[in-house]
C-alpha atoms as a PDB file:
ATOM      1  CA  UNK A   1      -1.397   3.948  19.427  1.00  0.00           C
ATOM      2  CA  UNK A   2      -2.248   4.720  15.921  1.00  0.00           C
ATOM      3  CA  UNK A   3       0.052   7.444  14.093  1.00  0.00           C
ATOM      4  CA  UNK A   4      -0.448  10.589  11.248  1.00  0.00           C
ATOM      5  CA  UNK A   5       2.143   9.928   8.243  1.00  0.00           C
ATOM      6  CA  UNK A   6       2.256  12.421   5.745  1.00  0.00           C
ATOM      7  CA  UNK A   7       3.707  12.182   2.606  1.00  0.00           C
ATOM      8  CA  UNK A   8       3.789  15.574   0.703  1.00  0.00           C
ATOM      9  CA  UNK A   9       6.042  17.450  -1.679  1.00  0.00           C
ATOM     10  CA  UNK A  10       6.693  18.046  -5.628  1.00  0.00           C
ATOM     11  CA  UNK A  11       9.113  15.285  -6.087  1.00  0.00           C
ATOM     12  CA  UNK A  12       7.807  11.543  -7.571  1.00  0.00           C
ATOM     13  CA  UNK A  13       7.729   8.987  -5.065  1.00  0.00           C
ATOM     14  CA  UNK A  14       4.596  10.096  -2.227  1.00  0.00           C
ATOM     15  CA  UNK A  15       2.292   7.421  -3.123  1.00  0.00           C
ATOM     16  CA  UNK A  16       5.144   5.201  -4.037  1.00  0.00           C
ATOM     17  CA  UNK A  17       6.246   5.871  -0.006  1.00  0.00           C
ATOM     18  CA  UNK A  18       2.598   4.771   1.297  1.00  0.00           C
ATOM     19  CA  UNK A  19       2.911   1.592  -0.800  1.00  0.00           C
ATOM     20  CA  UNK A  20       5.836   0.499   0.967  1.00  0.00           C
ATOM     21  CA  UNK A  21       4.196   0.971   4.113  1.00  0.00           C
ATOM     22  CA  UNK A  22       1.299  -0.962   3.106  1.00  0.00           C
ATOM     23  CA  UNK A  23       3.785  -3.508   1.945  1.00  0.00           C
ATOM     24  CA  UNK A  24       5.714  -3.736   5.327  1.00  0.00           C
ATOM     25  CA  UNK A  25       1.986  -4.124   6.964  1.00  0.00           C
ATOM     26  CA  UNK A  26       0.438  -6.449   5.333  1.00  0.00           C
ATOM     27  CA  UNK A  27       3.854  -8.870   5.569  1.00  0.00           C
ATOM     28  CA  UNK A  28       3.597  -8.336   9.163  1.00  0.00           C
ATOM     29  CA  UNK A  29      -0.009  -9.250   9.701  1.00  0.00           C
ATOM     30  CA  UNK A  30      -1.911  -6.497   9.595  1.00  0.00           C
ATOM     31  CA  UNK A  31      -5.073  -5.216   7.878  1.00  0.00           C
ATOM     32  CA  UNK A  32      -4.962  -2.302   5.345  1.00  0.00           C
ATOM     33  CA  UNK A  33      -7.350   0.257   3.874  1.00  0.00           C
ATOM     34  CA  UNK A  34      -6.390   1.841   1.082  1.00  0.00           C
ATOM     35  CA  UNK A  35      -8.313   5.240  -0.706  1.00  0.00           C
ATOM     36  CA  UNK A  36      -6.912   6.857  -3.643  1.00  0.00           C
ATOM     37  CA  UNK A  37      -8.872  10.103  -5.050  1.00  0.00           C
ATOM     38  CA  UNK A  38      -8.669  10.738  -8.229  1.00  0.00           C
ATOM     39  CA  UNK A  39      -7.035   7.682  -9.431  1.00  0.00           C
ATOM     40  CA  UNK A  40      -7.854   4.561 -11.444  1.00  0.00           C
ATOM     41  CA  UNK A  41      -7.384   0.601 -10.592  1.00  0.00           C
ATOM     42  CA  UNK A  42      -5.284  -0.013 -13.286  1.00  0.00           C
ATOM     43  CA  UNK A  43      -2.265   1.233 -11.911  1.00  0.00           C
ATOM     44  CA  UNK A  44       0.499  -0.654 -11.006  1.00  0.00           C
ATOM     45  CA  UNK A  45       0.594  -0.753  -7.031  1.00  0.00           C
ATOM     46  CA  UNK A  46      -3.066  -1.341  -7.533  1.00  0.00           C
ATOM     47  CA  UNK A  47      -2.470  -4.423  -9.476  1.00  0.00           C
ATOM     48  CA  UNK A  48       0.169  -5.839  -7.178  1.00  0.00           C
ATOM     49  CA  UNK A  49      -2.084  -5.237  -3.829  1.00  0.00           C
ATOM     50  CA  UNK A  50      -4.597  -7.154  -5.970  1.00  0.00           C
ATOM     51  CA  UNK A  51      -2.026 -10.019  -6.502  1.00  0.00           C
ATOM     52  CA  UNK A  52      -0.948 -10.246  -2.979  1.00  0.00           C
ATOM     53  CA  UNK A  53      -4.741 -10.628  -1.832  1.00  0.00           C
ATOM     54  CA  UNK A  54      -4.280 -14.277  -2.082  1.00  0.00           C
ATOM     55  CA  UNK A  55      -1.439 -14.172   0.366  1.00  0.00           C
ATOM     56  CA  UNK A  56      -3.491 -12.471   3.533  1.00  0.00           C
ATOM     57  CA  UNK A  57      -3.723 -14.273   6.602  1.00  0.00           C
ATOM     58  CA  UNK A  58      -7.515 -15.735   7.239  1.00  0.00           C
ATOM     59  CA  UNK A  59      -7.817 -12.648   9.694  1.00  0.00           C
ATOM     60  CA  UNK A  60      -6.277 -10.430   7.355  1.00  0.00           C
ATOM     61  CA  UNK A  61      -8.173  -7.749   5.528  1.00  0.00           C
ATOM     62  CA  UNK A  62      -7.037  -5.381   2.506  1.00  0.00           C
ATOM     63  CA  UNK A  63      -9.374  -3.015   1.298  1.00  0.00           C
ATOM     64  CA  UNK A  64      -8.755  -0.945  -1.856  1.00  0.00           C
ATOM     65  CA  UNK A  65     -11.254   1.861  -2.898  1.00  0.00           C
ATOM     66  CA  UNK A  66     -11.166   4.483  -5.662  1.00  0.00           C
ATOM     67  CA  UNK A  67     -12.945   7.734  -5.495  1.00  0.00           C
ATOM     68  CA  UNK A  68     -12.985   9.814  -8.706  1.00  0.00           C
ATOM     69  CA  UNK A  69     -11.045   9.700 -12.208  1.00  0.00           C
ATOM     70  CA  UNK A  70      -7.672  10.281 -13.060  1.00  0.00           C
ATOM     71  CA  UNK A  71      -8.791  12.912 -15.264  1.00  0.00           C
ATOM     72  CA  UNK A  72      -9.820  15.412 -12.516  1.00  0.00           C
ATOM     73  CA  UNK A  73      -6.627  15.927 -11.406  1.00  0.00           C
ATOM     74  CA  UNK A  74      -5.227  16.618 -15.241  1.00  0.00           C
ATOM     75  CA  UNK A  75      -8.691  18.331 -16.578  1.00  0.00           C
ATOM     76  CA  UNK A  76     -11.781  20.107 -14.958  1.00  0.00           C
ATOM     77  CA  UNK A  77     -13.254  18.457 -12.242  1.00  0.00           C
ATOM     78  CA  UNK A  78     -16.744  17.305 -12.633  1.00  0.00           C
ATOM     79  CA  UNK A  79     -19.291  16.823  -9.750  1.00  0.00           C
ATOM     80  CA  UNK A  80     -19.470  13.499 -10.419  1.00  0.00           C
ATOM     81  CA  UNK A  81     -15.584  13.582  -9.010  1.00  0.00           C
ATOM     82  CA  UNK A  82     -16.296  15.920  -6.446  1.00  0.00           C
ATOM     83  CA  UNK A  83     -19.540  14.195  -4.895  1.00  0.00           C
ATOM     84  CA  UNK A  84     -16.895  10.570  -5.385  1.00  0.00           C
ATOM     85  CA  UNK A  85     -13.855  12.184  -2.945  1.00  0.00           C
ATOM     86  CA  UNK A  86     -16.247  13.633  -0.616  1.00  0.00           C
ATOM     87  CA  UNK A  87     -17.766   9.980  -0.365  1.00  0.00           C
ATOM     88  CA  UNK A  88     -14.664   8.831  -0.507  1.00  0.00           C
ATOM     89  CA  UNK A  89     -13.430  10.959   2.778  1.00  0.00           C
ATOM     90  CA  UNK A  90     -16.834   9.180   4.142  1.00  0.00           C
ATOM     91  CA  UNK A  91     -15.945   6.192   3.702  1.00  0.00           C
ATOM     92  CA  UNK A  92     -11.831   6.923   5.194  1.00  0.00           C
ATOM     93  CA  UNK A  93     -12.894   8.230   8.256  1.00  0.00           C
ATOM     94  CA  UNK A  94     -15.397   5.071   8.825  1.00  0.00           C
ATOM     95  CA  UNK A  95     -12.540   2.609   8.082  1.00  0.00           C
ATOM     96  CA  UNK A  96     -10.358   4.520  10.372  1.00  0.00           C
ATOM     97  CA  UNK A  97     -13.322   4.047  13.422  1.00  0.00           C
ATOM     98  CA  UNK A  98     -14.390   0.681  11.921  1.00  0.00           C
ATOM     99  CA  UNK A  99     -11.789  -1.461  14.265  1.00  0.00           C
ATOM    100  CA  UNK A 100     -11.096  -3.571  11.237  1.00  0.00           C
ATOM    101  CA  UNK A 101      -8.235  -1.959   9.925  1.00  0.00           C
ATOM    102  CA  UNK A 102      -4.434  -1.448  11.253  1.00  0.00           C
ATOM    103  CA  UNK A 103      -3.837   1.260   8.561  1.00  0.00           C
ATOM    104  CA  UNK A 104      -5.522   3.538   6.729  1.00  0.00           C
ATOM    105  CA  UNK A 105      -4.194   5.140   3.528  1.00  0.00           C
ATOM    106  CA  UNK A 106      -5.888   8.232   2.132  1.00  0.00           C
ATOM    107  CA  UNK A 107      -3.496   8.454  -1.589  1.00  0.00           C
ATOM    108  CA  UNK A 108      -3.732  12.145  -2.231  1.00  0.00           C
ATOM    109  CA  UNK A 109      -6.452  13.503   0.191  1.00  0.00           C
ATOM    110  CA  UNK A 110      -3.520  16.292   0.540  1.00  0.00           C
ATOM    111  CA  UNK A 111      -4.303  17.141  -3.329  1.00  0.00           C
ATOM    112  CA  UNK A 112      -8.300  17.174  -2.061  1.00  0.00           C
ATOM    113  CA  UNK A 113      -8.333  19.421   0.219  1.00  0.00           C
ATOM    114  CA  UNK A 114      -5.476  21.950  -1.611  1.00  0.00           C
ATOM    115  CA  UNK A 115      -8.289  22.008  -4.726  1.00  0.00           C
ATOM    116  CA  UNK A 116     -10.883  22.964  -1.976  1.00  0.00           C
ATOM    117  CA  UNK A 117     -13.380  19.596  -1.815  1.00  0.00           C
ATOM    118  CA  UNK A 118     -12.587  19.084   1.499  1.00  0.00           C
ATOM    119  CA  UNK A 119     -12.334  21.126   4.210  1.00  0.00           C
ATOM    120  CA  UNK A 120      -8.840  21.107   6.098  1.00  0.00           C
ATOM    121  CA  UNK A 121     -10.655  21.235   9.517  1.00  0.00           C
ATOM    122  CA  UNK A 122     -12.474  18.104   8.563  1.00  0.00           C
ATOM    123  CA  UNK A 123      -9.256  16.126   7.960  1.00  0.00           C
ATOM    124  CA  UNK A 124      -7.745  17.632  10.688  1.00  0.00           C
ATOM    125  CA  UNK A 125     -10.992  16.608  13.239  1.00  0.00           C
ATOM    126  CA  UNK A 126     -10.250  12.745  11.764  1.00  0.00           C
ATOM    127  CA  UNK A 127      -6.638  13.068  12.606  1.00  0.00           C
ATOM    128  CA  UNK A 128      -7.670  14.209  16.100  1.00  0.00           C
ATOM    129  CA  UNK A 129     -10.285  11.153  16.421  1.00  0.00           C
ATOM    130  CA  UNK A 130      -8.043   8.703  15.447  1.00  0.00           C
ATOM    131  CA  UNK A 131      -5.935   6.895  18.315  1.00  0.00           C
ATOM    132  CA  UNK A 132      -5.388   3.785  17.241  1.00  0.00           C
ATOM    133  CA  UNK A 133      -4.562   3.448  13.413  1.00  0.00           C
ATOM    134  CA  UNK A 134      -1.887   4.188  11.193  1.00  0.00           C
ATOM    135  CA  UNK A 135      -3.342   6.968   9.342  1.00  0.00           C
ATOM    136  CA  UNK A 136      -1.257   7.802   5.827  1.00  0.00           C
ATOM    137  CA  UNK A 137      -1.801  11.097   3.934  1.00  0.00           C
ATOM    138  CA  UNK A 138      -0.251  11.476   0.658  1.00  0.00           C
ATOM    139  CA  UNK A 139      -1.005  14.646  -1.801  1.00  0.00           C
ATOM    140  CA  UNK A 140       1.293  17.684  -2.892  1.00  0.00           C
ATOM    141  CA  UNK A 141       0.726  20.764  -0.894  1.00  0.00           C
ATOM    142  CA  UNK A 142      -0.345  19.605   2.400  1.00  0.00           C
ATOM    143  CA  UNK A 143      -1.421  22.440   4.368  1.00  0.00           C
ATOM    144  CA  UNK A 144       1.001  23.742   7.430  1.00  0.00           C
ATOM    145  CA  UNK A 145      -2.049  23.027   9.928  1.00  0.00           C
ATOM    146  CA  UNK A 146      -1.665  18.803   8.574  1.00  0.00           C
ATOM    147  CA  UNK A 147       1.417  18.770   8.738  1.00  0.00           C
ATOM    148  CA  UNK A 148       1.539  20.333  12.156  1.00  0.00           C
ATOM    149  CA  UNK A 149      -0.909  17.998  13.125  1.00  0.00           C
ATOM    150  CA  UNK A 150       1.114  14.668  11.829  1.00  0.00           C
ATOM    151  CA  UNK A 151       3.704  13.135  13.888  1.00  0.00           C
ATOM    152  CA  UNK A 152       5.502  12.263  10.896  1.00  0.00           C
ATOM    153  CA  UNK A 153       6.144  14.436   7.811  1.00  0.00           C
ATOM    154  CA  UNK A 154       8.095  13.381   4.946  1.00  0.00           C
ATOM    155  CA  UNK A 155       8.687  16.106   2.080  1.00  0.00           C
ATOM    156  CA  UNK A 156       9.486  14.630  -1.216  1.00  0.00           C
ATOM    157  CA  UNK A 157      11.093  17.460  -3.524  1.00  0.00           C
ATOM    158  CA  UNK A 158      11.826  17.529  -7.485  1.00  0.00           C
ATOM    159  CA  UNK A 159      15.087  18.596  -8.989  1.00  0.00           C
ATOM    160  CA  UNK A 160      14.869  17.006 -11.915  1.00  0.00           C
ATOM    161  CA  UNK A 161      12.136  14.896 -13.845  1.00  0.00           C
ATOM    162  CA  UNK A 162      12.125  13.466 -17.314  1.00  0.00           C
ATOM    163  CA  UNK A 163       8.421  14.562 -17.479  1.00  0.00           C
ATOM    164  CA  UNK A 164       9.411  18.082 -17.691  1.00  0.00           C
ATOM    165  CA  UNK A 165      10.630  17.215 -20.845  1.00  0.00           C
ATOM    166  CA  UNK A 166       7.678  16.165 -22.163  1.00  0.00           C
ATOM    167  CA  UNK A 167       7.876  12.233 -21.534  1.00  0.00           C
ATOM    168  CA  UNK A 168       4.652  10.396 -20.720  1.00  0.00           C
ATOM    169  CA  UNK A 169       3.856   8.241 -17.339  1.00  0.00           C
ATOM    170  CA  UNK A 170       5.519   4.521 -18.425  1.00  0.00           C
ATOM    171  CA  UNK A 171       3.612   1.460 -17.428  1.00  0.00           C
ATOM    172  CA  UNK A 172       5.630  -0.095 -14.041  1.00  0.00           C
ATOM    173  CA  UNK A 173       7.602   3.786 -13.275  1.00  0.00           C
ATOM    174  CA  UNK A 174       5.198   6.281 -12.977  1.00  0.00           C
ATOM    175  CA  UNK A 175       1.765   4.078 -13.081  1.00  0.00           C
END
């Protein structure tokens, strides 16, 4: 029986959350999807999923797919980013039917669908499909209707955050 994880909020830590999952899967055998929108392979957790490819099992799988630039979610979005996350939601919901995959993590789809790309009843049909896989959504402002949906809901909240003081993302913290 496959599961609905969200991980939503304003505090640091969401995708962070999903990586630990994906950490505790693939050390116990399983096969992982991972989809980040908006996002770039040169970030850290990216890198270290790379690394542990070598480790998989023979039946193992780990899949890691980006769909648009890290600049849409700090500057306009382009429809070069827009037509990427819709493919991108594509290409989730056929990794969540695909039977190849234990988990599936869709890193900020939560964001997607709050900036109107996706439609929230299209996520929340794919949540409704899925009965097998571990299905993790990450994202600020998940939408009550998701997080109704979800069986489990983690809300990560900010009190304080050096950013807000004007401090840039550092290489191994924040990316």
């Amino acid at each position: 029986m496959g599961f609905t994880h969200v991980y939503t909020g304003d505090g640091k830590g969401k995708t962070t959350a999903a990586m630990g999952l994906i950490l505790r899967a693939i050390g116990s055998g399983m096969s992982v999807y991972l989809g980040q929108f908006f996002k770039d392979s040169n970030q850290g957790e990216v890198l270290a999923l790379e690394k542990l490819r070598v480790t998989l099992d023979k039946d193992q799988m780990l899949t890691i797919k980006q769909f648009g630039t890290v600049k849409g979610l700090n500057k306009k979005i382009e429809g070069g980013d827009i037509l990427a996350a819709i493919k991108g939601f594509e290409d989730i919901r056929k990794a969540l039917k695909s039977g190849l995959y234990d988990m599936v993590v869709a890193d900020e789809i939560n964001v997607i669908v709050n900036l109107g790309i996706l439609d929230e009843i299209d996520v929340l049909n794919v949540i409704d499909e899925n009965k097998e896989v571990e299905f993790i959504l990450t994202g600020r402002c998940a939408t009550p209707a998701i997080i109704d949906k979800a069986n489990l809901v983690s809300e990560i909240k900010k009190v304080k955050h050096y950013h807000d003081e004007g401090l840039v993302p550092r290489i191994g913290i924040e990316k």
